[in-house]
N, C-alpha and C. Protein backbone atom coordinates (compact mmCIF):
# COMPACT_ATOMS: atom_id res chain seq x y z
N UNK A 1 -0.63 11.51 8.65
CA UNK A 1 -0.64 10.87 7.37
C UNK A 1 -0.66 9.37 7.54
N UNK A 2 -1.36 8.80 6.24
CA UNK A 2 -1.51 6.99 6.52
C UNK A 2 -0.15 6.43 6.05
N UNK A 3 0.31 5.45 6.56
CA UNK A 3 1.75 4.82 5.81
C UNK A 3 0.75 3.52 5.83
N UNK A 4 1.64 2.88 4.50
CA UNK A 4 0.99 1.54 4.20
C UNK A 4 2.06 1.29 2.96
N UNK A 5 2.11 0.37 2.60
CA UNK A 5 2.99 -0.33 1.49
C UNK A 5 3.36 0.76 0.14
N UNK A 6 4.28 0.27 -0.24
CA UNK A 6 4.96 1.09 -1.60
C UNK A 6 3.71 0.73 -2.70
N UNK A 7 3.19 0.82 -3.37
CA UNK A 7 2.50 0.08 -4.23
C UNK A 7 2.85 0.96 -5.58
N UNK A 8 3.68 1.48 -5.54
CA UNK A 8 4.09 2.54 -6.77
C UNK A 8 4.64 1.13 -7.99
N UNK A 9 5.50 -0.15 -7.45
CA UNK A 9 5.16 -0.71 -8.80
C UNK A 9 4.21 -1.21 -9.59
N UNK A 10 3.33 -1.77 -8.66
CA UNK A 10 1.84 -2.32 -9.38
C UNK A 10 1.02 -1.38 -10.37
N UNK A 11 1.85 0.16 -10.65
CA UNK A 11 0.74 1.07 -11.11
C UNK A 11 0.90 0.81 -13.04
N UNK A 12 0.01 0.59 -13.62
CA UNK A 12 0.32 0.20 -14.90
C UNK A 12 -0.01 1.93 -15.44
N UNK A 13 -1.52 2.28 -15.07
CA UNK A 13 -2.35 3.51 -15.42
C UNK A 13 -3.23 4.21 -13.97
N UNK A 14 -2.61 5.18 -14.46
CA UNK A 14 -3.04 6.02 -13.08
C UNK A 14 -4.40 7.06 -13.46
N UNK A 15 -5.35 7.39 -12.76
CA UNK A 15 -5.52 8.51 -13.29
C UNK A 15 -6.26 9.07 -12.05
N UNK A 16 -5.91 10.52 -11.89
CA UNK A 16 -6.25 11.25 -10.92
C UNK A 16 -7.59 11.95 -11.07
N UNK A 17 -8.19 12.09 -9.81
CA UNK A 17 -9.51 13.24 -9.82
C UNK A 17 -8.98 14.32 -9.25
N UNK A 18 -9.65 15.55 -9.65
CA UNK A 18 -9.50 16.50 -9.56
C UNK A 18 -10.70 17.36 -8.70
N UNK A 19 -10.64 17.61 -7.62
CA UNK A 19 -11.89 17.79 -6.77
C UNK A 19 -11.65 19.53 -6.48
N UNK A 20 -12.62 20.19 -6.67
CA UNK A 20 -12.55 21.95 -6.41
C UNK A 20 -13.89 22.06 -5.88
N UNK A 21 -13.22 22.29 -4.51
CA UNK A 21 -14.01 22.57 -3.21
C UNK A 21 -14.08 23.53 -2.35
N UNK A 22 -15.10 24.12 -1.97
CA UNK A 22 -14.54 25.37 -0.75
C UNK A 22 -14.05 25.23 0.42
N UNK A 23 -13.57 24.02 0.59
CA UNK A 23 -12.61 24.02 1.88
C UNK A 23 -12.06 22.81 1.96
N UNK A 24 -10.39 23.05 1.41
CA UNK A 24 -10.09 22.24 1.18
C UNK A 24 -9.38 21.40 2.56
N UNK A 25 -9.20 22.10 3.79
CA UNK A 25 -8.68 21.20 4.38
C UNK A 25 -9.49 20.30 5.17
N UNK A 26 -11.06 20.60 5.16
CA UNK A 26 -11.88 19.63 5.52
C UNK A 26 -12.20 18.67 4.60
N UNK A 27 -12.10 18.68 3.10
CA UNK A 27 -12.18 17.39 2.23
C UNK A 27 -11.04 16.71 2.81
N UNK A 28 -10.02 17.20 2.86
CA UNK A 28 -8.64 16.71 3.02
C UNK A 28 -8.89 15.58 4.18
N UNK A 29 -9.68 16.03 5.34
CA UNK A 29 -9.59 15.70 6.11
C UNK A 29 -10.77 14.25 6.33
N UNK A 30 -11.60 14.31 5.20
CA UNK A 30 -12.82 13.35 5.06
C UNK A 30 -11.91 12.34 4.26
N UNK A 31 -11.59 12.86 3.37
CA UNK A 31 -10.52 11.54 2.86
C UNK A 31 -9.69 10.88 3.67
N UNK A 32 -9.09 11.55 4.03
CA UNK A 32 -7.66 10.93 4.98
C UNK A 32 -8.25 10.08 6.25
N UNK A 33 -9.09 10.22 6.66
CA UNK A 33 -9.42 10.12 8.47
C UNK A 33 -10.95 8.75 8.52
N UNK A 34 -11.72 9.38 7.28
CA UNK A 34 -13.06 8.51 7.06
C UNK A 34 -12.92 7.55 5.90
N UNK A 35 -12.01 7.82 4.54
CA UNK A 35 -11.79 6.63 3.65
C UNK A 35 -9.98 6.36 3.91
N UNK A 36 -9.37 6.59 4.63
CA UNK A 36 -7.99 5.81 4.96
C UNK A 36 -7.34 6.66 4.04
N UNK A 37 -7.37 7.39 2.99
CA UNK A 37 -6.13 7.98 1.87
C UNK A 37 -5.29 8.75 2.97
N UNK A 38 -4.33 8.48 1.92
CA UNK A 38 -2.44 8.77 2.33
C UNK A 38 -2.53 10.32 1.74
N UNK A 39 -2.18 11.37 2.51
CA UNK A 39 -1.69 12.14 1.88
C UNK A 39 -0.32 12.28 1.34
N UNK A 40 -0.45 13.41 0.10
CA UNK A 40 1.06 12.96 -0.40
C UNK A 40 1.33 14.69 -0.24
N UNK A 41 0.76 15.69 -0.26
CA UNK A 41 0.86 16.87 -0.05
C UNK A 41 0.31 17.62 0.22
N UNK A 42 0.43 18.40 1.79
CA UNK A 42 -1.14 19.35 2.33
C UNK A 42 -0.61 20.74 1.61
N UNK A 43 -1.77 21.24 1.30
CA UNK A 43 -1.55 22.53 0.97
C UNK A 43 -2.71 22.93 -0.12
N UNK A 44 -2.67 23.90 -1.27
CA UNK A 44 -3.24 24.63 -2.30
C UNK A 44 -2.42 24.27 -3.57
N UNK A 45 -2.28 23.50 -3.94
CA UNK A 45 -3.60 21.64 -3.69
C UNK A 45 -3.51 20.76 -3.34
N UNK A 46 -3.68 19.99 -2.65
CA UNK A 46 -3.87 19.38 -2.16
C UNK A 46 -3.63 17.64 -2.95
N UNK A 47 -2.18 16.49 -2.26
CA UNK A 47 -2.53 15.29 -3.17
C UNK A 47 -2.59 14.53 -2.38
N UNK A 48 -3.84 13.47 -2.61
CA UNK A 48 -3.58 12.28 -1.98
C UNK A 48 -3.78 11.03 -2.15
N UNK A 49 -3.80 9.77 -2.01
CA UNK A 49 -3.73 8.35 -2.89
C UNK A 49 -4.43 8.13 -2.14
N UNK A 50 -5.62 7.21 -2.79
CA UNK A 50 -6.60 6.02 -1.94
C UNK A 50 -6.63 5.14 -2.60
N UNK A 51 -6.18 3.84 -2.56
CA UNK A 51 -5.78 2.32 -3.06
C UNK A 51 -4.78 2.94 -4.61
N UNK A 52 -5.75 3.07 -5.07
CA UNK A 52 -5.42 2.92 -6.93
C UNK A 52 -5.69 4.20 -7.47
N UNK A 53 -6.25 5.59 -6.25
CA UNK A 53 -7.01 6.52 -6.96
C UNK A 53 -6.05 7.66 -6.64
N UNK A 54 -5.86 8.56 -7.09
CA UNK A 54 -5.36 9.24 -6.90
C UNK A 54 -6.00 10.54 -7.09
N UNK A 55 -6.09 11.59 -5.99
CA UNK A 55 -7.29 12.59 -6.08
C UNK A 55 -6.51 14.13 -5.33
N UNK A 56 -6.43 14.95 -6.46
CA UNK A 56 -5.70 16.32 -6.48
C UNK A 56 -7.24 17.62 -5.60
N UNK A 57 -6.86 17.97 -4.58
CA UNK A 57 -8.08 18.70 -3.67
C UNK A 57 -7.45 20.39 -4.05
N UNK A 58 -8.40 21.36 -4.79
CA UNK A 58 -7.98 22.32 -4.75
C UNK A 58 -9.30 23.22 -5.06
N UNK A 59 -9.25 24.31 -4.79
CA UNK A 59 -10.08 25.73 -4.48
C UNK A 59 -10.39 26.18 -5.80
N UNK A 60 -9.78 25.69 -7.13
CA UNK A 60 -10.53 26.51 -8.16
C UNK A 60 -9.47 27.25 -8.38
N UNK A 61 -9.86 28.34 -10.04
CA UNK A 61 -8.85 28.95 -10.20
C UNK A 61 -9.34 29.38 -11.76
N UNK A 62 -8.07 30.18 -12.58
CA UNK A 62 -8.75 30.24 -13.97
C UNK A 62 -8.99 31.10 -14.24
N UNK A 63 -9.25 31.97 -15.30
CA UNK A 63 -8.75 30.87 -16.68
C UNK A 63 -7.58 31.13 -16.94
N UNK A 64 -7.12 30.63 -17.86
CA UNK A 64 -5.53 29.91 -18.05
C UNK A 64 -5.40 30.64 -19.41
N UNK A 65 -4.32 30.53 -20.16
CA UNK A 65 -3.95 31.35 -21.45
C UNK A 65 -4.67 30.33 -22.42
N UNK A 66 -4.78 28.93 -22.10
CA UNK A 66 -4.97 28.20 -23.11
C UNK A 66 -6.98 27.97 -23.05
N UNK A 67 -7.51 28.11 -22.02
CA UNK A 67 -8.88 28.65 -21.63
C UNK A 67 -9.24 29.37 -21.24
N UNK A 68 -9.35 30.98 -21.97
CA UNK A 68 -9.15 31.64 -21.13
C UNK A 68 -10.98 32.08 -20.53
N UNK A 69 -11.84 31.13 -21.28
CA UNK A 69 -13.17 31.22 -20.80
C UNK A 69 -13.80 30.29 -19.73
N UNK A 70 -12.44 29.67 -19.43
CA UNK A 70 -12.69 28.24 -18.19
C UNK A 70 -12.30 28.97 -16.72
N UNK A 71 -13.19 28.44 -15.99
CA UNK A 71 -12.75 29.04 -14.64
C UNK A 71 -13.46 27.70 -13.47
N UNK A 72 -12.40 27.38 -13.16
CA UNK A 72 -12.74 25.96 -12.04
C UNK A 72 -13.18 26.78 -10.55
N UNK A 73 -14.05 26.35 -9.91
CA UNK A 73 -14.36 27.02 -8.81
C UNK A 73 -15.49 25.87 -8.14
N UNK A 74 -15.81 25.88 -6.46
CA UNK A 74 -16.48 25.31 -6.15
C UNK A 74 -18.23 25.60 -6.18
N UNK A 75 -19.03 24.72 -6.11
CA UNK A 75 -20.65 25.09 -6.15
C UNK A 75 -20.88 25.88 -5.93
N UNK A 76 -21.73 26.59 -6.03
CA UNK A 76 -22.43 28.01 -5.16
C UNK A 76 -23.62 27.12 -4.35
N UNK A 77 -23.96 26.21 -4.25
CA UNK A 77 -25.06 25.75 -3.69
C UNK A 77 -24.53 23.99 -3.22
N UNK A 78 -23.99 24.15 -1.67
CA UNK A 78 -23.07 22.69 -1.23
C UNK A 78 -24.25 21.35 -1.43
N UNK A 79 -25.48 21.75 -2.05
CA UNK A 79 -26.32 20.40 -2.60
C UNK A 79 -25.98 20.11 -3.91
N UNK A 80 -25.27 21.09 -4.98
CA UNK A 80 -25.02 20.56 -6.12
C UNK A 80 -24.15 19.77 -6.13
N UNK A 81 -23.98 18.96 -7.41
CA UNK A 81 -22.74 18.07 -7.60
C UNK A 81 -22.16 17.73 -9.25
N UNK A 82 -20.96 18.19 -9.05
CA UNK A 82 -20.25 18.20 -10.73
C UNK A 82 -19.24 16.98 -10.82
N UNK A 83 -19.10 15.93 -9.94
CA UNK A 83 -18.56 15.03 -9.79
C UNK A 83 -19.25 13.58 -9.23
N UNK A 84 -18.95 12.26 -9.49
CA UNK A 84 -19.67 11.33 -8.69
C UNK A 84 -17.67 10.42 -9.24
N UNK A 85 -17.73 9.94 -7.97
CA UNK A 85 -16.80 8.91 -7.37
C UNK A 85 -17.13 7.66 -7.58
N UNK A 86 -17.25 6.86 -8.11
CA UNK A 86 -17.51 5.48 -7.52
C UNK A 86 -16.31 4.30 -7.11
N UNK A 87 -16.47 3.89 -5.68
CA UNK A 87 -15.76 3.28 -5.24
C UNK A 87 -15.77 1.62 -4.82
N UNK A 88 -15.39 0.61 -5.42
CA UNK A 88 -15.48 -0.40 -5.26
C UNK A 88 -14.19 -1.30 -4.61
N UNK A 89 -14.52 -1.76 -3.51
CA UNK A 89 -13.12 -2.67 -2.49
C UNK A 89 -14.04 -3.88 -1.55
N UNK A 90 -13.07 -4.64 -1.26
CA UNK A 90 -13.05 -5.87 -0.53
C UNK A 90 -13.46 -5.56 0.98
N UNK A 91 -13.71 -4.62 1.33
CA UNK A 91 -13.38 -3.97 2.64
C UNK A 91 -14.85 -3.17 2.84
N UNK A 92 -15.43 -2.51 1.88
CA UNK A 92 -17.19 -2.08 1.81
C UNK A 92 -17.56 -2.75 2.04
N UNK A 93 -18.87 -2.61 3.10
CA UNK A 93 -19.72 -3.39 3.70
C UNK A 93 -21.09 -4.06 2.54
N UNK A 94 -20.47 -3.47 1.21
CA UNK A 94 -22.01 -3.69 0.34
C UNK A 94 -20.99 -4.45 -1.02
């Protein structure tokens, strides 16, 4: 895991992504190792902080009493994409 400064007071508004993937301990592991995020909890699901972002890694699941026509699950096809990230820091080469 990354250690680096408390930054829990600077947080005014947080808001987390929610990533549902078929394997979560290799996202886990692209975050943590290739963009620097801290994990805050390995497991099913997965949390972890990168600067200001905060991004929950889990397998899907569903539906719930309150949706019960929603069902979160990863692509069937690892070229699709139901998410885009954009990341902006002092530290990108662009």
């Amino acid at each position: 895991m990354s250690t680096g400064p408390d930054q829990s007071a600077e947080l005014k508004f947080v808001v987390t992504n929610t990533l549902i993937v078929g394997d979560i301990q290799r996202s886990v592991a692209f975050y943590r190792d290739v963009l620097g995020a801290t994990v805050l909890r390995q497991g099913e699901p997965a949390f972890l902080r990168l600067d200001n972002i905060w991004l929950t890694i889990d397998g899907g699941g569903g539906p719930t009493d309150d949706k019960p026509e929603v069902v979160a699950a990863p692509p069937r096809d690892p070229c699709d994409g139901a998410a885009v990230l954009h990341a902006r820091s002092g530290w990108l080469p662009y």
